[in-house]
N, C-alpha and C. Protein backbone atom coordinates (compact mmCIF):
# COMPACT_ATOMS: atom_id res chain seq x y z
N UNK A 1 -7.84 0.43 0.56
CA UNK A 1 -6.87 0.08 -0.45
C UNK A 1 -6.29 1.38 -1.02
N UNK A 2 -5.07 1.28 -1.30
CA UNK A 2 -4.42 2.86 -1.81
C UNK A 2 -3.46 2.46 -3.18
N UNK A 3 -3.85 3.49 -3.44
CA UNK A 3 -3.01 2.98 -5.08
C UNK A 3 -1.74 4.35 -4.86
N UNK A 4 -0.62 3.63 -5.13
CA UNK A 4 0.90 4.48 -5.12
C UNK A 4 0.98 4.01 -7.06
N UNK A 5 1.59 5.49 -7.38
CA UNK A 5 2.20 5.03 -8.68
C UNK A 5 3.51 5.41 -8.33
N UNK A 6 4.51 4.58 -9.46
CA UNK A 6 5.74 4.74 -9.09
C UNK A 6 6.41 4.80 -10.49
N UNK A 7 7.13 6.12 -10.74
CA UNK A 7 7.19 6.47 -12.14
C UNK A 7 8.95 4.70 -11.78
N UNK A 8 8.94 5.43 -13.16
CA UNK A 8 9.87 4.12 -13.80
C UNK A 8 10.37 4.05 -14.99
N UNK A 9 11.65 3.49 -15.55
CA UNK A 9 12.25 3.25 -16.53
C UNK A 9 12.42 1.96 -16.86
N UNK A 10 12.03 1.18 -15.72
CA UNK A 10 11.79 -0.08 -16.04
C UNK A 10 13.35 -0.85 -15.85
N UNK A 11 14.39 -0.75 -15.12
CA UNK A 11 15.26 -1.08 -14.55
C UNK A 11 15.31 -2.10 -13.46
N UNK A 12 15.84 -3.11 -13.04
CA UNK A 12 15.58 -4.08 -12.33
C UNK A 12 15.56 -3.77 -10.78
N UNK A 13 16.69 -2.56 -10.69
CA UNK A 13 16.68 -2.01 -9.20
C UNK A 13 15.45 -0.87 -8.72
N UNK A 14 14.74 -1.02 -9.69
CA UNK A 14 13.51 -0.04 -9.57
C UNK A 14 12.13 -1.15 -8.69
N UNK A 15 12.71 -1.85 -9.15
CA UNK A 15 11.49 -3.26 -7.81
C UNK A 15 11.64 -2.97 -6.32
N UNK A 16 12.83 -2.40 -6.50
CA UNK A 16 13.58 -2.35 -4.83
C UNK A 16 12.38 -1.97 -4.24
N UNK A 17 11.94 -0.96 -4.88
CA UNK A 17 10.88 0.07 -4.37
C UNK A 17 9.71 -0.64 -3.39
N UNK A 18 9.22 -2.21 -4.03
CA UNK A 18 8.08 -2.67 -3.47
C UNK A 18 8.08 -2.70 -1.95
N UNK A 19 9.53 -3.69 -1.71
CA UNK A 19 9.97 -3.78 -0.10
C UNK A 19 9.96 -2.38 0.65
N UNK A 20 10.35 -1.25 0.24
CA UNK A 20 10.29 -0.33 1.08
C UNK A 20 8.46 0.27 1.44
N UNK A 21 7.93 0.68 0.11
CA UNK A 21 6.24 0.43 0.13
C UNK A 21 5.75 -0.14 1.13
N UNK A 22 6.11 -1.77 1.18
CA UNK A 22 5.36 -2.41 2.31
C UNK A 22 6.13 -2.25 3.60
N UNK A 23 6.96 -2.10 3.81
CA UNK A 23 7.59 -1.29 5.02
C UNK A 23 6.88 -0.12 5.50
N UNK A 24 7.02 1.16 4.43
CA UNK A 24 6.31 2.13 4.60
C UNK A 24 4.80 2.47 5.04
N UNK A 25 3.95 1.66 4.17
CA UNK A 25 2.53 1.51 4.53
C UNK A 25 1.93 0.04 5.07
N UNK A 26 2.25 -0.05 6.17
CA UNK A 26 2.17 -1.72 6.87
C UNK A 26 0.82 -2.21 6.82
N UNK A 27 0.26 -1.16 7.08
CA UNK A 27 -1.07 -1.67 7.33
C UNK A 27 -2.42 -0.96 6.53
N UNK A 28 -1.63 -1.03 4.97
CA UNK A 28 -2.66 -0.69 3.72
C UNK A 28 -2.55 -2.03 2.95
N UNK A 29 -3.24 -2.18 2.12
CA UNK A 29 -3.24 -3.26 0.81
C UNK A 29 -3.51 -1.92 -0.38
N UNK A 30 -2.52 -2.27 -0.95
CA UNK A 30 -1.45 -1.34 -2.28
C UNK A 30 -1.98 -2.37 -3.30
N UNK A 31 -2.33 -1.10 -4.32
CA UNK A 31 -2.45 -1.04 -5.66
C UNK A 31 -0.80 -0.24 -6.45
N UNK A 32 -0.23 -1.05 -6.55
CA UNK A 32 1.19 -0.69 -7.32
C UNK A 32 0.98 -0.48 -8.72
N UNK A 33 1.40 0.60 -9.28
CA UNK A 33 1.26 1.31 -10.64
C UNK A 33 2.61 1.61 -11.14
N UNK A 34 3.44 0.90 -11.82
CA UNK A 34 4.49 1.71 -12.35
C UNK A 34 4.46 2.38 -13.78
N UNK A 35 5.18 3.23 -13.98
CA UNK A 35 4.71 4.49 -15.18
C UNK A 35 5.74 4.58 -15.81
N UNK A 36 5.78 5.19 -17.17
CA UNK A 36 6.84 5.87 -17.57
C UNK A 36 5.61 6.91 -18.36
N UNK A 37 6.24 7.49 -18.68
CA UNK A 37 5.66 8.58 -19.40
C UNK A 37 6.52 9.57 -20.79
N UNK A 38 6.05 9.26 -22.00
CA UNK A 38 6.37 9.69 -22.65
C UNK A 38 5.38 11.10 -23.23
N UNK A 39 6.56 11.99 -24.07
CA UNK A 39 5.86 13.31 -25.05
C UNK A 39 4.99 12.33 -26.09
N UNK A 40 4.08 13.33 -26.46
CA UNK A 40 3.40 12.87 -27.86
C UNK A 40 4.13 13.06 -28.77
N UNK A 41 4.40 13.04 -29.99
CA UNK A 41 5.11 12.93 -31.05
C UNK A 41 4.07 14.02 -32.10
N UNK A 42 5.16 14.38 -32.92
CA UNK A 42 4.13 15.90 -33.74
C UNK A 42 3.89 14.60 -34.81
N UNK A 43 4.45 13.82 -34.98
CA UNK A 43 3.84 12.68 -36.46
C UNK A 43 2.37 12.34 -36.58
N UNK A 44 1.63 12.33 -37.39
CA UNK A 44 0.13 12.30 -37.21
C UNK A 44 0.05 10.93 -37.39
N UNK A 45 0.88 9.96 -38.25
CA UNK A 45 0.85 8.52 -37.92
C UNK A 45 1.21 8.05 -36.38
N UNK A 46 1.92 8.75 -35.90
CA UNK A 46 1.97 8.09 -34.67
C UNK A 46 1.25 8.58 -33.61
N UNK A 47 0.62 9.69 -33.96
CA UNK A 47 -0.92 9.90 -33.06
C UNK A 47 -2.21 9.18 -33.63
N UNK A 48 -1.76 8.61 -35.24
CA UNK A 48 -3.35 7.77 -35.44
C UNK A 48 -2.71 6.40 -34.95
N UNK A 49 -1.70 6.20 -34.70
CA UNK A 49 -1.68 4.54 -33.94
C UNK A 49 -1.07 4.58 -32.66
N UNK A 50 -1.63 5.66 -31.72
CA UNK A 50 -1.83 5.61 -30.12
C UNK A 50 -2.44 4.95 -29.36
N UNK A 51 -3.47 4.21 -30.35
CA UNK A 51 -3.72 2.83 -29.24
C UNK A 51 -3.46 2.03 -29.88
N UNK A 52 -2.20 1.66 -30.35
CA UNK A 52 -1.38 0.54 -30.80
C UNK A 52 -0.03 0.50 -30.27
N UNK A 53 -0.08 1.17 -29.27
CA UNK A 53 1.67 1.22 -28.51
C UNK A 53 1.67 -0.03 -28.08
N UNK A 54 1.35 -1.32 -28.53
CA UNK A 54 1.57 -2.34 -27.44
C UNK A 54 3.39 -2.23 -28.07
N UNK A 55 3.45 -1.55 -28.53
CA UNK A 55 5.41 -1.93 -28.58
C UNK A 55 6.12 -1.51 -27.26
N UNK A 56 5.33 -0.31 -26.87
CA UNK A 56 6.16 0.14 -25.88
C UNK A 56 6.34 -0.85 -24.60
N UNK A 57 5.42 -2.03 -24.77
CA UNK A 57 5.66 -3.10 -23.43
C UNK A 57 6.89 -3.98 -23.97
N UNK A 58 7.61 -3.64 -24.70
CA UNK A 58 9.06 -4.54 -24.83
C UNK A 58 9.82 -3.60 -24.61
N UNK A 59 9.90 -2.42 -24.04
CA UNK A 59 10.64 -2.17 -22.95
C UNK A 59 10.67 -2.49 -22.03
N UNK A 60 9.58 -3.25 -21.56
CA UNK A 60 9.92 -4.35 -19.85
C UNK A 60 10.51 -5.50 -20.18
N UNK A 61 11.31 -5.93 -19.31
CA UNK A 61 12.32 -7.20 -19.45
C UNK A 61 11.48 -8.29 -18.96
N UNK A 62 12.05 -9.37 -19.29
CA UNK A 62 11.28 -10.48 -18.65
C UNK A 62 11.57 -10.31 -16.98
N UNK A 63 12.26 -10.46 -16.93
CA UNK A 63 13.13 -10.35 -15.35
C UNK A 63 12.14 -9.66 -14.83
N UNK A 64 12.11 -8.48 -15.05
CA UNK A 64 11.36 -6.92 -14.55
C UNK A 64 9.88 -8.01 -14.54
N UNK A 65 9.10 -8.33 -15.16
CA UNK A 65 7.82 -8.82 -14.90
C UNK A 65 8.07 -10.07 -14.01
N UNK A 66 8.94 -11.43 -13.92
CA UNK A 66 9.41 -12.24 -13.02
C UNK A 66 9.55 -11.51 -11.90
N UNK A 67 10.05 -10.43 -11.25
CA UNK A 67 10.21 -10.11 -10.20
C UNK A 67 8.85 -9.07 -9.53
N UNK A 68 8.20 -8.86 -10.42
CA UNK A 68 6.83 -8.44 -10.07
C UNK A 68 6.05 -9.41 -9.37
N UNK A 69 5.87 -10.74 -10.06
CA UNK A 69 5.50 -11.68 -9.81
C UNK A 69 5.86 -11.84 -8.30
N UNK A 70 7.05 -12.22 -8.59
CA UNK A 70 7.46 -12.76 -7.10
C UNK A 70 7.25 -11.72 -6.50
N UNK A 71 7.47 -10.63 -6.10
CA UNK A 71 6.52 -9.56 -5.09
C UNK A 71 5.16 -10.08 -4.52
N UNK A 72 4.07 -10.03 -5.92
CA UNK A 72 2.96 -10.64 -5.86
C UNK A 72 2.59 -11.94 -4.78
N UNK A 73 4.32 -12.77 -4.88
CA UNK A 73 3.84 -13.76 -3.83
C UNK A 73 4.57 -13.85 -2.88
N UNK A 74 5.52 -12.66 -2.62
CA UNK A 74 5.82 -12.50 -1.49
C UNK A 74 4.90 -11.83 0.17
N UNK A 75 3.97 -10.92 -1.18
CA UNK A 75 3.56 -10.16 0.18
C UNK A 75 1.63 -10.32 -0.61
N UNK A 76 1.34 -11.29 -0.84
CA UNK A 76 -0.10 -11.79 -0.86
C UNK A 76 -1.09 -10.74 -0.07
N UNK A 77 -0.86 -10.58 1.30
CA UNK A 77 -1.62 -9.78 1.79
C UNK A 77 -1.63 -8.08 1.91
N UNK A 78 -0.92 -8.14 1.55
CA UNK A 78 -0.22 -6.17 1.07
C UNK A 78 -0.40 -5.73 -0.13
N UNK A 79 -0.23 -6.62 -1.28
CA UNK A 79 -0.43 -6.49 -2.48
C UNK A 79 -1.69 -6.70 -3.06
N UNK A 80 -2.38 -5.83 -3.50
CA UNK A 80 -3.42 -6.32 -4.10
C UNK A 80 -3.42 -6.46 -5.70
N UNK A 81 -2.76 -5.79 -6.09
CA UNK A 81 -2.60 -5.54 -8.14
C UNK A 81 -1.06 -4.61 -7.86
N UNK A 82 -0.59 -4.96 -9.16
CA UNK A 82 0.71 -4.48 -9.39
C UNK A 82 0.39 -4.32 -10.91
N UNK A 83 0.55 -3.21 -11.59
CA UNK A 83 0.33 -2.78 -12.89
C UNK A 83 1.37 -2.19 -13.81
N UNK A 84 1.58 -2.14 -15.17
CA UNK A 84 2.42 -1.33 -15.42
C UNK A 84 1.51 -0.52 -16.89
N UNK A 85 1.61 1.10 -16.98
CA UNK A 85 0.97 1.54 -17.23
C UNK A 85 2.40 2.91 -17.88
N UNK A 86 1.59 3.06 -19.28
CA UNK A 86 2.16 4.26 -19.65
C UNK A 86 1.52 6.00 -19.98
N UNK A 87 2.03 6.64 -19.48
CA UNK A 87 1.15 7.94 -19.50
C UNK A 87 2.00 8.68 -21.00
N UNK A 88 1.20 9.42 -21.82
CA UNK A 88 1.23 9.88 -22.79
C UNK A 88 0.91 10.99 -22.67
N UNK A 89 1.66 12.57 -23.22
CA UNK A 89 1.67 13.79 -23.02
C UNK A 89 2.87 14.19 -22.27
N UNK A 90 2.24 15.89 -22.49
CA UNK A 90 3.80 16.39 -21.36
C UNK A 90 2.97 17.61 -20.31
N UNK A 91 1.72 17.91 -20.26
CA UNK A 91 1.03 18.61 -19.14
C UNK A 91 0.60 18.34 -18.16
N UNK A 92 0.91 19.27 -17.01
CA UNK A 92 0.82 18.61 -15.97
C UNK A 92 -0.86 18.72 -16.01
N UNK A 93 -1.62 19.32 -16.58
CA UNK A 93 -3.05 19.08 -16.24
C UNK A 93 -3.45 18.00 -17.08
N UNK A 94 -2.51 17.14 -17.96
CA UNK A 94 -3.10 15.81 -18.60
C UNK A 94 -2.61 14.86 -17.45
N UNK A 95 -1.46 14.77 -17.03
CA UNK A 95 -1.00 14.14 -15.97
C UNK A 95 -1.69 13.98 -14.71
N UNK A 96 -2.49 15.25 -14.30
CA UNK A 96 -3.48 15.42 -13.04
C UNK A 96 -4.99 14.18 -13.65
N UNK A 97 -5.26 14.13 -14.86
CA UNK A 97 -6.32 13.17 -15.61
C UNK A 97 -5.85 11.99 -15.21
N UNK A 98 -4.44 11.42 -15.62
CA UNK A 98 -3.44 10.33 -15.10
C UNK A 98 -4.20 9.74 -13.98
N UNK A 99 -3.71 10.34 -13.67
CA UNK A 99 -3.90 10.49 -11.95
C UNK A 99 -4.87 10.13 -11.30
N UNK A 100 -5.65 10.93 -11.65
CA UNK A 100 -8.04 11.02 -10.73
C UNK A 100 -7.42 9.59 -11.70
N UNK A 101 -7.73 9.14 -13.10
CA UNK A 101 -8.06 8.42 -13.97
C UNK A 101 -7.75 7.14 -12.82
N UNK A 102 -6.63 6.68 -12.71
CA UNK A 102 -6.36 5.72 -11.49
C UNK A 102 -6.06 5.64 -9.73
N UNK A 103 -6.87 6.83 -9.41
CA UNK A 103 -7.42 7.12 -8.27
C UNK A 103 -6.11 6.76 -7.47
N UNK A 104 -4.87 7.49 -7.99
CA UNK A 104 -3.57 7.25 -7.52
C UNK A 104 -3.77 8.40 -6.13
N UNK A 105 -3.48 7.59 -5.11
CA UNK A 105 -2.89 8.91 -3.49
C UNK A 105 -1.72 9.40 -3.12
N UNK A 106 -1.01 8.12 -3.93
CA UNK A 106 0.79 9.05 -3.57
C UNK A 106 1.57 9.00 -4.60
N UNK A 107 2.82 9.26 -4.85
CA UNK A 107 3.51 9.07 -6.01
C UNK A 107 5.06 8.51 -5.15
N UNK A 108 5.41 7.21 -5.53
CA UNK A 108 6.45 7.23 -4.51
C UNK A 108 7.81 7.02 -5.51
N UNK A 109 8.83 7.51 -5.20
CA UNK A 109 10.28 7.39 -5.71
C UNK A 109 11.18 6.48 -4.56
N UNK A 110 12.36 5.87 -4.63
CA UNK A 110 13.07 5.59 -4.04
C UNK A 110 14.09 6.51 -4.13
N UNK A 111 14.82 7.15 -3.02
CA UNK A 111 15.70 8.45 -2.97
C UNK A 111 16.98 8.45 -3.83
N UNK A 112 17.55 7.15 -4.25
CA UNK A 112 18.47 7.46 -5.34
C UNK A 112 18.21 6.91 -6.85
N UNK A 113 16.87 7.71 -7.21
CA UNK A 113 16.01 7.47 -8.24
C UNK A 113 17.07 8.39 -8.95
N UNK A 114 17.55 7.59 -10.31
CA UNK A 114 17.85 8.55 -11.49
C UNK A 114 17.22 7.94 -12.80
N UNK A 115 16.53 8.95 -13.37
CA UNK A 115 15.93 8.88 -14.71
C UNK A 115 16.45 8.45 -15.94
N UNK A 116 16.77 7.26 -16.22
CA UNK A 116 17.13 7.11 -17.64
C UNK A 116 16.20 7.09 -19.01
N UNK A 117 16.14 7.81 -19.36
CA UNK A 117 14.76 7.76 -20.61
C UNK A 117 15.58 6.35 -21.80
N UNK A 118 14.34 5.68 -21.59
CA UNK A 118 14.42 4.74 -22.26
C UNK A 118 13.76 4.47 -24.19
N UNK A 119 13.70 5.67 -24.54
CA UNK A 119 13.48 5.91 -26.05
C UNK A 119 13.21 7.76 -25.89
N UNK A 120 13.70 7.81 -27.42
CA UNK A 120 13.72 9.96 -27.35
C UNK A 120 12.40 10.37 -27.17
N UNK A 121 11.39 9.83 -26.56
CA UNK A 121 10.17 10.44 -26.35
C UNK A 121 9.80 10.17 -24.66
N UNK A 122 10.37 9.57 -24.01
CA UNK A 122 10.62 9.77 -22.71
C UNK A 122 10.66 11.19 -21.94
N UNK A 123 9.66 11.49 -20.99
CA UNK A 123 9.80 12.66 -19.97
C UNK A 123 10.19 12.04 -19.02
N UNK A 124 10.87 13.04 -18.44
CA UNK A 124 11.62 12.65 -16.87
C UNK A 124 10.28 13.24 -16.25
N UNK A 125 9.89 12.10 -15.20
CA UNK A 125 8.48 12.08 -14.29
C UNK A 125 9.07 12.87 -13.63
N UNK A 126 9.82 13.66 -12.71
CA UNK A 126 9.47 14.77 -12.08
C UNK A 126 9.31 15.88 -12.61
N UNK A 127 9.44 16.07 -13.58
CA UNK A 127 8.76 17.20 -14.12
C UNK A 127 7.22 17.44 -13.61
N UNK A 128 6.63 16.44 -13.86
CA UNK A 128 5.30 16.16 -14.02
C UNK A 128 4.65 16.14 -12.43
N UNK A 129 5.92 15.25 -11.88
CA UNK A 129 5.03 14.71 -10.32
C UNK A 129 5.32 15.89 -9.26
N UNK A 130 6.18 17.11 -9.55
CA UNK A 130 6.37 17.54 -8.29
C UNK A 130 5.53 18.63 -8.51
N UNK A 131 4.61 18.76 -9.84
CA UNK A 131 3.62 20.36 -9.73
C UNK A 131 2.05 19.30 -10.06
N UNK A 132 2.09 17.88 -9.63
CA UNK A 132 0.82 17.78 -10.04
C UNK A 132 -0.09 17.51 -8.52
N UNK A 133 0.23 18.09 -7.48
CA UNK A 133 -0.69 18.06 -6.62
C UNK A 133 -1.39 16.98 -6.32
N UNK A 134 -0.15 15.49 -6.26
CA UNK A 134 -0.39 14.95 -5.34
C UNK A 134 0.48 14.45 -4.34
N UNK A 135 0.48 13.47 -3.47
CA UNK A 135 1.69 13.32 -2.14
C UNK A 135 2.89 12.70 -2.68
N UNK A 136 4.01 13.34 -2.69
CA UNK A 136 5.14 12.50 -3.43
C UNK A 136 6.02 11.92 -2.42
N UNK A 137 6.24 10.50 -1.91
CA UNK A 137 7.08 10.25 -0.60
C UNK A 137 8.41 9.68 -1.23
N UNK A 138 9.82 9.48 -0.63
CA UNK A 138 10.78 9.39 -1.48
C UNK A 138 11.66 8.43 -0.32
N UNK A 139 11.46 6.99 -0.53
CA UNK A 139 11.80 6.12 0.24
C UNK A 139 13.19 5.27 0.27
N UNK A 140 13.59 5.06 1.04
CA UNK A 140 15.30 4.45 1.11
C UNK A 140 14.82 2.85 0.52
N UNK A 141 15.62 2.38 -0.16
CA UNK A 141 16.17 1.02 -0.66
C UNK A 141 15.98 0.00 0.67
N UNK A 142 15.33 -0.66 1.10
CA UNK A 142 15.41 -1.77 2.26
C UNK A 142 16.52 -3.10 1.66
N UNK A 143 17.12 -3.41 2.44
CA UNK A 143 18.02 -4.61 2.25
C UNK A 143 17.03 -5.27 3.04
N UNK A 144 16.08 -6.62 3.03
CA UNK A 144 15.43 -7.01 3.44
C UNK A 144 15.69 -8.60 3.78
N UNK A 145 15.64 -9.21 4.90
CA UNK A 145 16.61 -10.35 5.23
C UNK A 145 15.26 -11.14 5.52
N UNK A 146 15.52 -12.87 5.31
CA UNK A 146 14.45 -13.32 5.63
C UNK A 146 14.35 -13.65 6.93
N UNK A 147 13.31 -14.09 7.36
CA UNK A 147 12.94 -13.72 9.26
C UNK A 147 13.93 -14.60 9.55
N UNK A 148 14.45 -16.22 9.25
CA UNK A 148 15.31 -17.04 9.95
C UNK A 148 16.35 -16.74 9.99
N UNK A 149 16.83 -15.52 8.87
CA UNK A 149 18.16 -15.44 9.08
C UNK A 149 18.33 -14.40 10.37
N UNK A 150 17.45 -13.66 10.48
CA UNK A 150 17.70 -12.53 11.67
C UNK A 150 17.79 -13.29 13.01
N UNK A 151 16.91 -14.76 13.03
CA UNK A 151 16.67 -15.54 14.07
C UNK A 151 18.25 -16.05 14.36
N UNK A 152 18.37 -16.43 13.58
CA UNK A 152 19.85 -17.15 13.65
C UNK A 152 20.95 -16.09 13.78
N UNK A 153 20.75 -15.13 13.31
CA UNK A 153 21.78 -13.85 13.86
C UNK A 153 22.22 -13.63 14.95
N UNK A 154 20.45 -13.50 15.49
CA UNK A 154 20.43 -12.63 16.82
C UNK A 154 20.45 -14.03 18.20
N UNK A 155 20.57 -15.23 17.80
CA UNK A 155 21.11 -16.43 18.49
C UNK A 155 22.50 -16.61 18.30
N UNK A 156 23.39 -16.56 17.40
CA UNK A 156 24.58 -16.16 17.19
C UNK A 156 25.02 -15.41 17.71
N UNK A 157 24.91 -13.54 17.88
CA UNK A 157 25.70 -12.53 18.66
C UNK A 157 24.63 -12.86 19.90
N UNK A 158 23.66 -13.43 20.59
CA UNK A 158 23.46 -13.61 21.78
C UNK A 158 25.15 -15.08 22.44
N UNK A 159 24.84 -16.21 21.47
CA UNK A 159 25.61 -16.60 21.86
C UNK A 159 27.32 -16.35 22.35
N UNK A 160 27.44 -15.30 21.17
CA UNK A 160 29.36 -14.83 20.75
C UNK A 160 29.28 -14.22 22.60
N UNK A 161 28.09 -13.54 22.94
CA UNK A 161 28.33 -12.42 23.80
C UNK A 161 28.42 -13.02 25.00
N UNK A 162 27.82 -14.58 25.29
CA UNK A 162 27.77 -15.12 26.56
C UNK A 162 29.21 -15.82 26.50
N UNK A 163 30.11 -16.02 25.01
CA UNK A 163 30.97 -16.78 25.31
C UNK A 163 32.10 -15.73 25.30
N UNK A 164 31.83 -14.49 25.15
CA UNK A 164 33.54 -13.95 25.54
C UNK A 164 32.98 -12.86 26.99
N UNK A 165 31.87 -13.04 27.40
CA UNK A 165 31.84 -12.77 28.86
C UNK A 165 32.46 -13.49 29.96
């Protein structure tokens, strides 16, 4: 089992990511982690109520967790847990803790990943992921078709091709 984290802003085209994952690693069962990661704040109230961020989970949309889901039951046997998880700090040796902490092996992006920080305490994760020494892979967007339609495609241009021969 391999756990990929996949930083995030929590955007709906950021799911894309799952389909390429299971493309990419066919024959693992994935532990999916998505992240954002914010700075600490110099306020000492808001370092004495750091384990009270449950606010920061209404930055996920409903949608964004609906389409987790359906991942979940799209690919049953590939998927084992899909998580969403926030990292706190801005060092990369707290980030490397991150990390061992959820026995993460790769860090994956989709290649036209752009960072929108979603509140002023937001770090842009590459800061973090490209000096923390672990595998960062950076995967294309899959347009992913369901098997009957390819069936019916590829019976279609078989057919077009026997009828203008």
């Amino acid at each position: 089992m391999k756990t990929v984290l996949v930083p995030t802003d929590f955007k709906l085209d950021s799911i894309k990511i799952i389909d390429a994952l299971i493309q990419h690693q066919k024959n693992e069962s994935l532990n999916i982690i998505f992240v954002h990661a914010f700075k600490l704040s110099d306020s000492i109230t808001d370092m004495l109520m750091l384990s009270r961020r449950s606010r920061d989970y209404e930055n996920v949309s409903d949608e964004f967790y609906q389409l987790i889901n359906q991942a979940k039951t799209k690919y049953p046997t590939q998927i084992n847990t899909i998580g969403i998880e926030y990292f706190y700090g801005s060092t990369v040796a707290a980030f490397k803790n991150f990390i061992e902490a959820f026995d993460v092996e790769c860090i994956a992006y989709l290649k036209e990943y752009n960072f929108t920080p979603i509140n002023k305490y937001s770090i842009d994760p590459k800061i973090l992921t490209k000096r923390a020494g672990c595998a960062v892979i950076q995967l294309n967007a899959l347009t992913v078709h369901a098997s009957e339609n390819l069936i019916d495609t590829k019976i279609h241009e078989t057919h077009l091709q026997e009828t203008n021969s």
